[in-house]
Protein backbone atom coordinates (compact mmCIF):
# COMPACT_ATOMS: atom_id res chain seq x y z
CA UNK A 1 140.70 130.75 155.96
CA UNK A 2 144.36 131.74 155.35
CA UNK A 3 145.18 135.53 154.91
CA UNK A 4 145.77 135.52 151.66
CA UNK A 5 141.86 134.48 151.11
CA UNK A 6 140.77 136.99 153.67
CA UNK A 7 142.65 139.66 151.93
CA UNK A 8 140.49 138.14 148.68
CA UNK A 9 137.15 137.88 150.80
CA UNK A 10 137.77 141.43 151.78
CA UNK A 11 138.46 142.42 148.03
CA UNK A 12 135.78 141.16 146.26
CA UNK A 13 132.93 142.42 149.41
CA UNK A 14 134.66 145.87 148.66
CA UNK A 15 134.38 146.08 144.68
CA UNK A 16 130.51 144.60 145.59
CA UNK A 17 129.67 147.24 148.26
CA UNK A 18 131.31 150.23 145.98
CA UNK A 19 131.60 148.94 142.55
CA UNK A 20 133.70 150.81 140.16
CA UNK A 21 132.16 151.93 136.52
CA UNK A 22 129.00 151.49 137.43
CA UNK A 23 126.50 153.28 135.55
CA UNK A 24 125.99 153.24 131.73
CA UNK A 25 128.47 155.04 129.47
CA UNK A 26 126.38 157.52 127.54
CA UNK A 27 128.47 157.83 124.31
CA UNK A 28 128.92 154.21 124.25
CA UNK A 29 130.34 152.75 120.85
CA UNK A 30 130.09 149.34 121.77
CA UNK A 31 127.19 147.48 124.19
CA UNK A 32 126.02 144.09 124.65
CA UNK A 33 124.22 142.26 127.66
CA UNK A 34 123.85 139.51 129.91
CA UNK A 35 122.40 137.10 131.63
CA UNK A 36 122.94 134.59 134.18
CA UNK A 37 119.37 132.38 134.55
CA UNK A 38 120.83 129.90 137.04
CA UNK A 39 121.36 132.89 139.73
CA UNK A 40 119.76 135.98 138.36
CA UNK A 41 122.50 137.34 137.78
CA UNK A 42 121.70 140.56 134.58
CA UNK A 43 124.63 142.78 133.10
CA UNK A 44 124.70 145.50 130.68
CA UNK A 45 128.62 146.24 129.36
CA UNK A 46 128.83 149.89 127.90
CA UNK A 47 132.45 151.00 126.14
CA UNK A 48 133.90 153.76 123.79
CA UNK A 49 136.32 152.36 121.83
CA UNK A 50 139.12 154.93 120.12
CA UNK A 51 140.26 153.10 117.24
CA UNK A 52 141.15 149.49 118.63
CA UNK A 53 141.35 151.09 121.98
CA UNK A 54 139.10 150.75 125.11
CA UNK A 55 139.19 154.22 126.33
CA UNK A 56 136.31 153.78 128.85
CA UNK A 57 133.65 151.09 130.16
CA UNK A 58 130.85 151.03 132.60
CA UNK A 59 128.66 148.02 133.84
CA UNK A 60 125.28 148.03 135.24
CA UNK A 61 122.93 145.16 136.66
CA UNK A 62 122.34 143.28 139.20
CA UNK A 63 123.90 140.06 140.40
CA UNK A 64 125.62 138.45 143.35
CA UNK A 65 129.12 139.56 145.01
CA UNK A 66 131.00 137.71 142.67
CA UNK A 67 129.54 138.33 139.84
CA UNK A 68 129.40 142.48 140.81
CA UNK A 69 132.74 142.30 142.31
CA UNK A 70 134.16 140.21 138.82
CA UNK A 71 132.46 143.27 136.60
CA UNK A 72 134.08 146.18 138.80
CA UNK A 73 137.05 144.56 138.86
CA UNK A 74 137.22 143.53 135.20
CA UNK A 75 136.21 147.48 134.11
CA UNK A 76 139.40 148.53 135.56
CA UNK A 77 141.37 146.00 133.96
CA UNK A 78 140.54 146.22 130.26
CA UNK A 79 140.26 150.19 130.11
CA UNK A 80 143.27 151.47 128.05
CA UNK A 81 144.04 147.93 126.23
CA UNK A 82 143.34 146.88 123.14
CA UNK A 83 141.06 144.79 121.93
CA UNK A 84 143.68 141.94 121.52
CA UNK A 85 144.65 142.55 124.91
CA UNK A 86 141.14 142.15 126.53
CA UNK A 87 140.37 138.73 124.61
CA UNK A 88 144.00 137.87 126.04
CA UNK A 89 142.71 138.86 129.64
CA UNK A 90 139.21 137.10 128.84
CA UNK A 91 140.91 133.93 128.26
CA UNK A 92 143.19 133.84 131.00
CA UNK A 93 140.81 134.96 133.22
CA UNK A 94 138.62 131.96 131.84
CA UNK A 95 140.86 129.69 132.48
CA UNK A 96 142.38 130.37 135.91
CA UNK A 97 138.01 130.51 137.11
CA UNK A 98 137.63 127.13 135.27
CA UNK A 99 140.51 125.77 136.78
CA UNK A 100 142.61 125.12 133.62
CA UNK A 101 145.05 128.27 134.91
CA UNK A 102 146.66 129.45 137.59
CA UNK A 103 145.60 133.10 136.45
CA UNK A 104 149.38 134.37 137.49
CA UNK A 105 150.19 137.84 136.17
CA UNK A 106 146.41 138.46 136.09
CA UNK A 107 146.94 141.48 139.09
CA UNK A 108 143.80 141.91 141.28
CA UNK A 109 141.93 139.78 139.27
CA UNK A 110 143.98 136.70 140.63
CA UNK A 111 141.13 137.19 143.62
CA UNK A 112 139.06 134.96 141.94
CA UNK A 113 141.10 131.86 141.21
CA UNK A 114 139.58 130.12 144.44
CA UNK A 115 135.85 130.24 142.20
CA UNK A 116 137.36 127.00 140.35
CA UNK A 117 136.42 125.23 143.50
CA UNK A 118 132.79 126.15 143.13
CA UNK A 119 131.68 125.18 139.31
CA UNK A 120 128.39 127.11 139.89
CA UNK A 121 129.99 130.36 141.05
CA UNK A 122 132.07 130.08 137.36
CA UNK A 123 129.37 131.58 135.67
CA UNK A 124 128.93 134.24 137.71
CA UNK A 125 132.60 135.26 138.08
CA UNK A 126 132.52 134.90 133.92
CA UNK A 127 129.41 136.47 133.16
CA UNK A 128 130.84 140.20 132.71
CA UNK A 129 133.62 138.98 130.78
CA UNK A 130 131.62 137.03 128.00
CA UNK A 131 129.70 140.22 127.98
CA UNK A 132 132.37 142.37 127.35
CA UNK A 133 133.59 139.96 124.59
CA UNK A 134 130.04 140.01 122.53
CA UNK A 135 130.06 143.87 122.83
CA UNK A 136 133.67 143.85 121.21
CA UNK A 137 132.31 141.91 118.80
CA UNK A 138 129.68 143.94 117.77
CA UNK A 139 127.08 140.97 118.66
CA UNK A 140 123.84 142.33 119.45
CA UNK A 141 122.43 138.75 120.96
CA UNK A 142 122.12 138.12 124.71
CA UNK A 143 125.22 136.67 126.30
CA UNK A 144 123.77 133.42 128.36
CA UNK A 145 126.03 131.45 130.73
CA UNK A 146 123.43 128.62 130.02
């Protein structure tokens, strides 16, 4: 492996070991969950919104590194932006994992633009961010990556 994807490995082990905004946000205005059946991967998305704004998020579940490590990592990214913003992020984010985007500009999240090479580890790198997306939009069903 080259260093840039040992400097990824390392990154994504570290926000899966010690996982940022985990825990549910108790004065949530916004929640929705999900559900990854292939792997088990589960995810609850809690966030306060302040007008259009996220001003905080928390995750909690259970899942694999990538899938923990995609959640952490995406918390950090959306807080502060606006709900245009995140669905901006979402799709980029979308399509550098799916392999339709390089994912350049994305920051820290650019760690996961070697999943395209795996099709079955795309769900789990995507789960947390179709999850966030339902809660923004107010759905109440369960987000399924089948």
């Amino acid at each position: 492996m080259n260093d840039l994807g040992d400097l990824y490995q390392e990154m994504i082990l570290e926000h899966y070991k010690s996982p940022r905004n985990f825990g549910v946000l108790e004065d949530a205005t916004r929640a929705a969950h999900g559900d990854n059946p292939l792997c088990g991967d589960q995810i609850a998305v809690t966030l306060r919104m302040k007008g259009d704004v996220v001003e905080d998020v928390r995750f909690k579940g259970s899942g694999c590194a990538i899938s923990t490590a995609s959640a952490s990592l995406m918390t950090e990214a959306v807080k502060g932006k606006t709900k245009a913003q995140v669905e901006g992020l979402f799709e980029r984010f979308h399509d550098m994992v799916t392999g339709a985007g390089s994912g350049e500009g994305l920051e820290k999240l650019e760690v996961f633009s070697g999943v395209s090479e795996f099709p079955v580890r795309v769900k789990c790198a995507s789960l947390a961010w179709h999850t966030i997306k339902a809660a923004l939009e107010g759905s109440k069903d369960t987000v399924s990556t089948e």
